[in-house]
N, C-alpha and C. Protein backbone atom coordinates (compact mmCIF):
# COMPACT_ATOMS: atom_id res chain seq x y z
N UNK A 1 -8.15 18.22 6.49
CA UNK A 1 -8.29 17.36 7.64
C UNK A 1 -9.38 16.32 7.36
N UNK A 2 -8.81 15.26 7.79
CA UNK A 2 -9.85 14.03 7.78
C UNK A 2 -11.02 13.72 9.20
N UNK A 3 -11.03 14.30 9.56
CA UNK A 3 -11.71 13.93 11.06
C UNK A 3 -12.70 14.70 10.87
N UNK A 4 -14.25 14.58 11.18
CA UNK A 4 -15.24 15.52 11.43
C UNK A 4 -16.07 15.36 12.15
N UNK A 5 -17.22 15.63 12.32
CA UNK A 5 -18.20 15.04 13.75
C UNK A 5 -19.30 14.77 12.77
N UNK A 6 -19.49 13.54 13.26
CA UNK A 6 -20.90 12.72 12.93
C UNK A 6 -21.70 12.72 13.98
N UNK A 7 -22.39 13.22 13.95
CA UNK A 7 -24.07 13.26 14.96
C UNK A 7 -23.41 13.34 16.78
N UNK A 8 -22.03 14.34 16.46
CA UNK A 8 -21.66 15.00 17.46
C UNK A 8 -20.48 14.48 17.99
N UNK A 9 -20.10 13.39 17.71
CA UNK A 9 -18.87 12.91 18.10
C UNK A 9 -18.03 12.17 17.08
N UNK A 10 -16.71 12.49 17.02
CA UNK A 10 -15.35 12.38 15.61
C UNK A 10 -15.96 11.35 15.38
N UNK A 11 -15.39 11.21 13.99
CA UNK A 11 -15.62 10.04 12.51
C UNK A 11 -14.39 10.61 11.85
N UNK A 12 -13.34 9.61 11.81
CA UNK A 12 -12.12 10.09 11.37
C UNK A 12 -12.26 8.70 9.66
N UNK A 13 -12.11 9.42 8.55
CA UNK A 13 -12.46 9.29 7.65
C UNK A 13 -10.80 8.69 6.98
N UNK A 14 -10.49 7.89 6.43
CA UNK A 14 -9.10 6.95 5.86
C UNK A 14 -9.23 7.70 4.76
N UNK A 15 -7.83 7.81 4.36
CA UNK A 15 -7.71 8.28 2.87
C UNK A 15 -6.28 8.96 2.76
N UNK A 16 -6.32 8.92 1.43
CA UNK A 16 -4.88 9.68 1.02
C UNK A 16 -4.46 10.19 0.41
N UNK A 17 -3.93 11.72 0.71
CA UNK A 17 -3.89 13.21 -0.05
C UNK A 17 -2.61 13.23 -0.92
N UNK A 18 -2.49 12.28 -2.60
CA UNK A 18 -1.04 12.45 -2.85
C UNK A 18 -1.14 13.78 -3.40
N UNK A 19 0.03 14.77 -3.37
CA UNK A 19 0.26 15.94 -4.15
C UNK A 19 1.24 15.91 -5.25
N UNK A 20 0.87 16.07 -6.69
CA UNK A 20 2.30 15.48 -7.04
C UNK A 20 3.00 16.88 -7.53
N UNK A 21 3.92 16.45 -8.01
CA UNK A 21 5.38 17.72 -7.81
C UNK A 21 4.90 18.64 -8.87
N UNK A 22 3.86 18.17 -9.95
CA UNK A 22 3.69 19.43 -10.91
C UNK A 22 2.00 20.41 -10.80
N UNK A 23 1.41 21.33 -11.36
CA UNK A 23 0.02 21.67 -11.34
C UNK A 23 -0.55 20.78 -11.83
N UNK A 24 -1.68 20.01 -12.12
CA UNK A 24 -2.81 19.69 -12.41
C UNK A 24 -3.66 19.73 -11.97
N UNK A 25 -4.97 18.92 -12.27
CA UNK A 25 -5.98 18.57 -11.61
C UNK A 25 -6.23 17.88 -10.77
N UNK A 26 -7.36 17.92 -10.40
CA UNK A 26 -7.51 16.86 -8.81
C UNK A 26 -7.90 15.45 -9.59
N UNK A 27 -7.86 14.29 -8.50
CA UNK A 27 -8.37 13.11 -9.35
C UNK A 27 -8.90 12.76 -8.07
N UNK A 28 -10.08 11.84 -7.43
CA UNK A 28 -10.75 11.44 -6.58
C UNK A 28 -10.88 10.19 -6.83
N UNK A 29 -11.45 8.95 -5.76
CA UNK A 29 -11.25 7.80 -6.44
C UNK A 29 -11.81 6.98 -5.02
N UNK A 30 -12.89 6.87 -4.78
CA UNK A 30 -13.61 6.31 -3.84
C UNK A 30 -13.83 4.88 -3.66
N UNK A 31 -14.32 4.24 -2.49
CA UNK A 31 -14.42 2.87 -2.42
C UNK A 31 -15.10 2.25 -1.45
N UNK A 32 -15.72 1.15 -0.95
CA UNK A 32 -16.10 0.82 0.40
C UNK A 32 -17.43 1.49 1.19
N UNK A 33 -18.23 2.21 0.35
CA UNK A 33 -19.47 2.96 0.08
C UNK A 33 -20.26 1.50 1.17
N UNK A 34 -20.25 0.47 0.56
CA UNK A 34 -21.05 -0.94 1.03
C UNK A 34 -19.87 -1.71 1.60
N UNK A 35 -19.89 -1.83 2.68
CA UNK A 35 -18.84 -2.66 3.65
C UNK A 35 -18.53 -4.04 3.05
N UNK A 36 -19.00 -4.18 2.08
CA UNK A 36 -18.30 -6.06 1.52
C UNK A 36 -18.12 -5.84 0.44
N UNK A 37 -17.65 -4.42 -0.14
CA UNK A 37 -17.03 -4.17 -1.81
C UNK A 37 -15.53 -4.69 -1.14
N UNK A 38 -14.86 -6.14 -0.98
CA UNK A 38 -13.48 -5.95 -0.40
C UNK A 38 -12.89 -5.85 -1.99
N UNK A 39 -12.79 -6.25 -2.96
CA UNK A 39 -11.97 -6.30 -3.86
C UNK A 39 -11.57 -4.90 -4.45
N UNK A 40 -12.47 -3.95 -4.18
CA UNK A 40 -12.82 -2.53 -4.79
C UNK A 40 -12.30 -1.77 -3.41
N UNK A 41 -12.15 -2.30 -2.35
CA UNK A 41 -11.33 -1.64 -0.81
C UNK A 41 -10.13 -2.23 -1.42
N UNK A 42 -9.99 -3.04 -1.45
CA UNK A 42 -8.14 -3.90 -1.85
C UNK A 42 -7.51 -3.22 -3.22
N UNK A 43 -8.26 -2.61 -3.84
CA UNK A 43 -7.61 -1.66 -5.31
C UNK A 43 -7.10 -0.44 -4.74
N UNK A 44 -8.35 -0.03 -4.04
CA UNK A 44 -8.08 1.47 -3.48
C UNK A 44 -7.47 1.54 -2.13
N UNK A 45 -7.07 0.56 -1.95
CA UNK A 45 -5.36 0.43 -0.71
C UNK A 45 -4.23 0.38 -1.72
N UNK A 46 -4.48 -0.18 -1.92
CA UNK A 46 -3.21 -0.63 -3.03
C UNK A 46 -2.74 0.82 -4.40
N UNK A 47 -3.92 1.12 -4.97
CA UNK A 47 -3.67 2.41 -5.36
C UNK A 47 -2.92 3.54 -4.61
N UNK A 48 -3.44 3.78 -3.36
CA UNK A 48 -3.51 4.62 -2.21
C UNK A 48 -1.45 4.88 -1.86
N UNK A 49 -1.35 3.16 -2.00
CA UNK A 49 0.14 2.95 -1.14
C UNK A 49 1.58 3.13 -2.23
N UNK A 50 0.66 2.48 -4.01
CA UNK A 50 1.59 2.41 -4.35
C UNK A 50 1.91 3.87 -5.88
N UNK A 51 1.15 4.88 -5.30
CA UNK A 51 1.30 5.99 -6.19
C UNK A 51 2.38 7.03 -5.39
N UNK A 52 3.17 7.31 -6.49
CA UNK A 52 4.22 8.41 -6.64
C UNK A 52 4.34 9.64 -7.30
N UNK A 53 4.05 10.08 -6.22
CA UNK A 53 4.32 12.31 -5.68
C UNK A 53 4.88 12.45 -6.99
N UNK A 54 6.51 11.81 -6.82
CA UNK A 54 7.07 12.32 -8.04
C UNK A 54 6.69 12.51 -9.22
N UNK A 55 5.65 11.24 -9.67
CA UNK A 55 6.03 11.33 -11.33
C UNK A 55 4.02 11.37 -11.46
N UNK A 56 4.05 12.37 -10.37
CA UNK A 56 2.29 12.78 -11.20
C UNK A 56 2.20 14.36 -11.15
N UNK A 57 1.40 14.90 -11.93
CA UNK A 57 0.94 16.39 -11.93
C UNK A 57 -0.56 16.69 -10.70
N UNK A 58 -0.77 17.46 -10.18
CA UNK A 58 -2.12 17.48 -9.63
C UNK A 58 -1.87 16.69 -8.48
N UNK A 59 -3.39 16.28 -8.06
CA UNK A 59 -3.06 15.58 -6.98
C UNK A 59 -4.28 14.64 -7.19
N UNK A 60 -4.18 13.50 -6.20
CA UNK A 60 -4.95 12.30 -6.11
C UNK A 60 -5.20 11.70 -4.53
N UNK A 61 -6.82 12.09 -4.25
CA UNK A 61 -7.25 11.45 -3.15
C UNK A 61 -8.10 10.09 -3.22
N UNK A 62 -7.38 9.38 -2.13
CA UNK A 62 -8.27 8.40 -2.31
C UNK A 62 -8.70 7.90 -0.73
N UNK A 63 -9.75 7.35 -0.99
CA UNK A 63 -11.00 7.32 -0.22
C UNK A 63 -10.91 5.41 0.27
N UNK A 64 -10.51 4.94 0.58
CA UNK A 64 -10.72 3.15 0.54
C UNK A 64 -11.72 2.76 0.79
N UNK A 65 -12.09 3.17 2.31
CA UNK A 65 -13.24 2.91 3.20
C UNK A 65 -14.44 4.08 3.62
N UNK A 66 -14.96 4.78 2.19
CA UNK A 66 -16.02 5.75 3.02
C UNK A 66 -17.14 5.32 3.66
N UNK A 67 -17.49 4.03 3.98
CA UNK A 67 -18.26 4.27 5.31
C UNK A 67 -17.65 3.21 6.26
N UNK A 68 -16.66 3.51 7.32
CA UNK A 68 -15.96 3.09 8.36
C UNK A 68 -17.21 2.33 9.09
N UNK A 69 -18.25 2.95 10.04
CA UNK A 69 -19.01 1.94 10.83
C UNK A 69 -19.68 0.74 10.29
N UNK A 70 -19.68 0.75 9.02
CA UNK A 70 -20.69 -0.40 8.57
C UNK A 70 -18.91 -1.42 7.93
N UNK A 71 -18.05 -1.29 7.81
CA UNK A 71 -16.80 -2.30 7.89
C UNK A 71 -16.51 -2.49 9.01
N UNK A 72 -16.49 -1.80 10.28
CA UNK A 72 -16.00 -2.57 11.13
C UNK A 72 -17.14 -3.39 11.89
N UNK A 73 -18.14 -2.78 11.80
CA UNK A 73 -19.56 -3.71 12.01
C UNK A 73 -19.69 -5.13 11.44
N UNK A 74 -19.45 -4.59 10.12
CA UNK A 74 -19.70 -6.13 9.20
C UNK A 74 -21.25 -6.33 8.31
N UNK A 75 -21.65 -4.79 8.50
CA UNK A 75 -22.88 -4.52 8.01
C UNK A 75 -22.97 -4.38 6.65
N UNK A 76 -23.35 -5.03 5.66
CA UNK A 76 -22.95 -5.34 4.28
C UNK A 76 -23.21 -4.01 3.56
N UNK A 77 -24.82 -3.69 3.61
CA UNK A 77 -25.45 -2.64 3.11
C UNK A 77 -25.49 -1.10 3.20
N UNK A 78 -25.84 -1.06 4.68
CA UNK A 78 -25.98 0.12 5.89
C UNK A 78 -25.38 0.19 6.62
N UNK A 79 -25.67 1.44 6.90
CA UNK A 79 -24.44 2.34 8.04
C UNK A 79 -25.39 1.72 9.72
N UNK A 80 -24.38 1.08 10.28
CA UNK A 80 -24.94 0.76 11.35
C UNK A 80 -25.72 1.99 12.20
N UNK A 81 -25.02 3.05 11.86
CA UNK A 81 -25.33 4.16 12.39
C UNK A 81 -26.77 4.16 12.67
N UNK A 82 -27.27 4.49 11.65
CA UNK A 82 -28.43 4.82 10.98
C UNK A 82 -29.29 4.13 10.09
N UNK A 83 -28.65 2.72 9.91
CA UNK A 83 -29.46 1.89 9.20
C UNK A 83 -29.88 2.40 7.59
N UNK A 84 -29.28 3.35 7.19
CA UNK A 84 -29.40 3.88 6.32
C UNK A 84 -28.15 3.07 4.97
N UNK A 85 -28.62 3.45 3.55
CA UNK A 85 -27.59 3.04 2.66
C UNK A 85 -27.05 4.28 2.32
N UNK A 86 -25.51 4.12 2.44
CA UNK A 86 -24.99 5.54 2.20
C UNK A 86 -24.62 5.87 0.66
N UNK A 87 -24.77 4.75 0.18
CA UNK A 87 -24.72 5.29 -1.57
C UNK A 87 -25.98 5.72 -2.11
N UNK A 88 -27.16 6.06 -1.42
CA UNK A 88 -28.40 6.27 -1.60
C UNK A 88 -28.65 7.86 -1.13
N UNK A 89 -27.95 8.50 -0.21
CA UNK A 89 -28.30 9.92 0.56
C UNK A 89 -27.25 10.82 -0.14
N UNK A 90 -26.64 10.69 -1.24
CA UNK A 90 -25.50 11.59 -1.49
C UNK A 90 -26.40 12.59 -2.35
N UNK A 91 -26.15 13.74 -2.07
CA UNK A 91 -24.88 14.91 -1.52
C UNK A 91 -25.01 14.73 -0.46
N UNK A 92 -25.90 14.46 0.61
CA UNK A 92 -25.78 13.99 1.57
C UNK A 92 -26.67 15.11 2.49
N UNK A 93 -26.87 15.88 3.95
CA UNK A 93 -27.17 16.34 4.32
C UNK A 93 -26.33 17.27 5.77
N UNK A 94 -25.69 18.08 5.92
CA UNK A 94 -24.96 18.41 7.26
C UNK A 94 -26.08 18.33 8.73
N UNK A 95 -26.89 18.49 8.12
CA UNK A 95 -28.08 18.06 9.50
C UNK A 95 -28.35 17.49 9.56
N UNK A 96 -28.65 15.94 8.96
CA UNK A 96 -29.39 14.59 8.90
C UNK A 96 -28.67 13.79 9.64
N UNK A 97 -29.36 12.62 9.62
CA UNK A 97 -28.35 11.68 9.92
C UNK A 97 -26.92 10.93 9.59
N UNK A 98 -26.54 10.10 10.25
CA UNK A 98 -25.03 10.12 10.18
C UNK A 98 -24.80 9.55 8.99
N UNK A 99 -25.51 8.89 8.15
CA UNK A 99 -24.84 8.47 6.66
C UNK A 99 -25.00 10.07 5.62
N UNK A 100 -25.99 10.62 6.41
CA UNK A 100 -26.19 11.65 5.66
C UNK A 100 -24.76 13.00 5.69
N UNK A 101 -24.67 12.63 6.58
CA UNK A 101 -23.67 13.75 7.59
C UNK A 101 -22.36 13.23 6.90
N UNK A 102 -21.93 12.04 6.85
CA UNK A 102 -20.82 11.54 6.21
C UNK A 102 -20.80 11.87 4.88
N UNK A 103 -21.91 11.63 3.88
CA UNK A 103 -21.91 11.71 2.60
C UNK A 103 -21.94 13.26 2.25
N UNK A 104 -22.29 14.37 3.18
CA UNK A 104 -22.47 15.65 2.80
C UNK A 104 -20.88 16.40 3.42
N UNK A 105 -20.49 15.79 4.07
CA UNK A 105 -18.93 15.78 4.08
C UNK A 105 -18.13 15.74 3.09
N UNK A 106 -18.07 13.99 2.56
CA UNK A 106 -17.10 13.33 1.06
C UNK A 106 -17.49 14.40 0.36
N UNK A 107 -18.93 14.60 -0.23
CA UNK A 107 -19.61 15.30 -0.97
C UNK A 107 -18.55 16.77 -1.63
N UNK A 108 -18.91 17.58 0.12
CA UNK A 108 -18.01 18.60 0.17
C UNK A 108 -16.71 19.43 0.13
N UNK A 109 -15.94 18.48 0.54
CA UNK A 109 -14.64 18.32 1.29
C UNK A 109 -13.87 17.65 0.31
N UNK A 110 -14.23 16.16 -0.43
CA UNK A 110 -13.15 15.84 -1.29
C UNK A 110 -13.94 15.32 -2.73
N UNK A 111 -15.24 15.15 -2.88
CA UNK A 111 -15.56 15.07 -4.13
C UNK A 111 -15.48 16.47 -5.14
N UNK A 112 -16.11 17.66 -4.47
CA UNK A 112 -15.81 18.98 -5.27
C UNK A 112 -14.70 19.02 -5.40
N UNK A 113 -13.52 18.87 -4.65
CA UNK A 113 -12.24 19.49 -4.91
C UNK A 113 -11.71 18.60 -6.39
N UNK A 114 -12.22 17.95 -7.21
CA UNK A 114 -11.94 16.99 -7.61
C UNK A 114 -13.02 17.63 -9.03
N UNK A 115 -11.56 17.43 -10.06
CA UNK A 115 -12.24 17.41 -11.90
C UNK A 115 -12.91 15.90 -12.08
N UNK A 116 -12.60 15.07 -11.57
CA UNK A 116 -12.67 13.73 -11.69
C UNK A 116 -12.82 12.54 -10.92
N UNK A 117 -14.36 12.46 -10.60
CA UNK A 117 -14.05 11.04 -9.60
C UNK A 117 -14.48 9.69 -9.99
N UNK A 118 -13.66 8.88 -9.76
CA UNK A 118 -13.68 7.62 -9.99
C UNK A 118 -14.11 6.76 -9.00
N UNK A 119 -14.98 6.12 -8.79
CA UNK A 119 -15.89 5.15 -7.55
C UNK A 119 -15.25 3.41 -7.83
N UNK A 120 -14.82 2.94 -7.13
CA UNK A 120 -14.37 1.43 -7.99
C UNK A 120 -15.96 0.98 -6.99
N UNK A 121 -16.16 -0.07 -7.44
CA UNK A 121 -17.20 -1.17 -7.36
C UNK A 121 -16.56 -2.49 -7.31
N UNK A 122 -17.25 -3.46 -6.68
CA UNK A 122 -16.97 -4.62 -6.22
C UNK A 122 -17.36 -5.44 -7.84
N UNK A 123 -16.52 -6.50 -7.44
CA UNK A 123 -16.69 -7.87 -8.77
C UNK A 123 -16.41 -8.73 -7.84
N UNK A 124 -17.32 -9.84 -7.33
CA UNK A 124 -16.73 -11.03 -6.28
C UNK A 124 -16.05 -11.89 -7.31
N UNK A 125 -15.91 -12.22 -8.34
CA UNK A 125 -15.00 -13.44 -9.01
C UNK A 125 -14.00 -12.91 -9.18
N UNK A 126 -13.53 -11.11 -8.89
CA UNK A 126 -12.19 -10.88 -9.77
C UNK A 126 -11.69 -10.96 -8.20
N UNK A 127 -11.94 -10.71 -7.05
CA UNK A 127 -12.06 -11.11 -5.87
C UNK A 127 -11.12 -12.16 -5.28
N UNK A 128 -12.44 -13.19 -5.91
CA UNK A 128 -11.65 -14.74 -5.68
C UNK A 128 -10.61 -15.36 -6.50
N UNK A 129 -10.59 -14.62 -7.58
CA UNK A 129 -9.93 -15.00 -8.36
C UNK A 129 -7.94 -14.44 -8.71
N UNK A 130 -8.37 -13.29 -8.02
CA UNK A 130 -7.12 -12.17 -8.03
C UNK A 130 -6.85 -11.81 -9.58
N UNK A 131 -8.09 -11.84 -10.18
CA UNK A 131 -7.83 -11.27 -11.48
C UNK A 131 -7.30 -9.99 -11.62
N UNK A 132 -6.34 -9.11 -11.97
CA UNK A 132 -5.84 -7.49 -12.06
C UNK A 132 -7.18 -6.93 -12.58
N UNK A 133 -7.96 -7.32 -13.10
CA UNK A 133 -9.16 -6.06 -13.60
C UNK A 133 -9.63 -5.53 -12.54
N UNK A 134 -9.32 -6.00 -11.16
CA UNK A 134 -10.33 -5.34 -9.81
C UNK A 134 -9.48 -4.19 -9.85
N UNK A 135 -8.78 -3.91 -10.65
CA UNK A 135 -7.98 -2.35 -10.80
C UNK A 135 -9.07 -1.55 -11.62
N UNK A 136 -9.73 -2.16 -12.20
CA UNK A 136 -10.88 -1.31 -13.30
C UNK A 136 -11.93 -0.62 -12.59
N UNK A 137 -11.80 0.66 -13.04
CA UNK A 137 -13.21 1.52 -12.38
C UNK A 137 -14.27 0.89 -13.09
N UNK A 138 -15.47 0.99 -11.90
CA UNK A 138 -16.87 0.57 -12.38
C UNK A 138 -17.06 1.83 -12.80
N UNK A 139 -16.56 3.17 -11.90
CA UNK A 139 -17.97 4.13 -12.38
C UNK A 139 -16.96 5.59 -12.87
N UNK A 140 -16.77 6.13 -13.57
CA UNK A 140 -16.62 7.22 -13.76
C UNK A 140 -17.04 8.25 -14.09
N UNK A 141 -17.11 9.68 -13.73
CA UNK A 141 -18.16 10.87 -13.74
C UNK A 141 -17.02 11.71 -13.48
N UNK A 142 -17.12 12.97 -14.43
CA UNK A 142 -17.08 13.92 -14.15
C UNK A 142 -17.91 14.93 -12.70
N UNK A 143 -17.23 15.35 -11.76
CA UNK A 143 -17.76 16.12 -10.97
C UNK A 143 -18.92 17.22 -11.00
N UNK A 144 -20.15 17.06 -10.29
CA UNK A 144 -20.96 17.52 -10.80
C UNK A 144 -20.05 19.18 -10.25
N UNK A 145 -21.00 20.12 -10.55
CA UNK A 145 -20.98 21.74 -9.72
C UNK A 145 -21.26 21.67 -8.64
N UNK A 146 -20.21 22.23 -7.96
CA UNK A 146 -20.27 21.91 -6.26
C UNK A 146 -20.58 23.49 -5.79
């Protein structure tokens, strides 16, 4: 389930659970950490819409928008919430505040489940430009021990 309570009331979290038809591993693949990564939100929609169940092993979540209040705010950096940067509090905290509360969620819930997560990052010229590399992960890591 995607929905959880942030500092007491739902925060329903976007994303998308493909399962594909054979065993593998998990793959994770995050985005939108900073509300004006749009080119690195526009990969991981587009990833999100145009992957097929059928012809993968494992499964693949993806994440577009993990911090919702600071995109629909328009808050570049921080979580309006909390004024906080949420790529800064991870693993995050279940008692803290709400970037904290969000990030100790992702943290929990869909980064562990995951051999592999992939974070895309913003490029403003591939952006403006509609270059295909905004398909390129900035960051890749193996999952720490959850």
């Amino acid at each position: 389930m995607n929905e959880f309570l942030v500092e007491g009331q739902p925060y329903r979290l976007p994303m998308w659970l493909i399962n594909g038809v054979g065993e593998g591993p998990s793959l994770v693949v995050t985005a939108g950490v900073h509300a004006a990564e749009y080119a690195s939100i526009a990969a991981a929609l587009e990833l999100g819409r145009s992957l097929d169940p059928g012809s993968l092993s494992g499964r693949v979540i993806v994440v577009p928008v993990l911090d919702m209040p600071a995109f629909t705010a328009r808050s570049i950096y921080v979580c309006p919430l909390d004024g906080k940067n949420p790529n800064r509090v991870f693993p995050g905290n279940p008692q803290g505040s709400a970037s904290e509360q969000i990030a100790d969620w992702v943290f929990r819930n869909v980064m562990c489940s995951a051999l592999l997560t992939i974070k895309f990052l913003p490029c403003r010229e591939e952006l403006l430009f509609g270059n295909l590399r905004l398909f390129a992960p900035s960051k890749v890591s193996l999952c720490p021990s959850c």
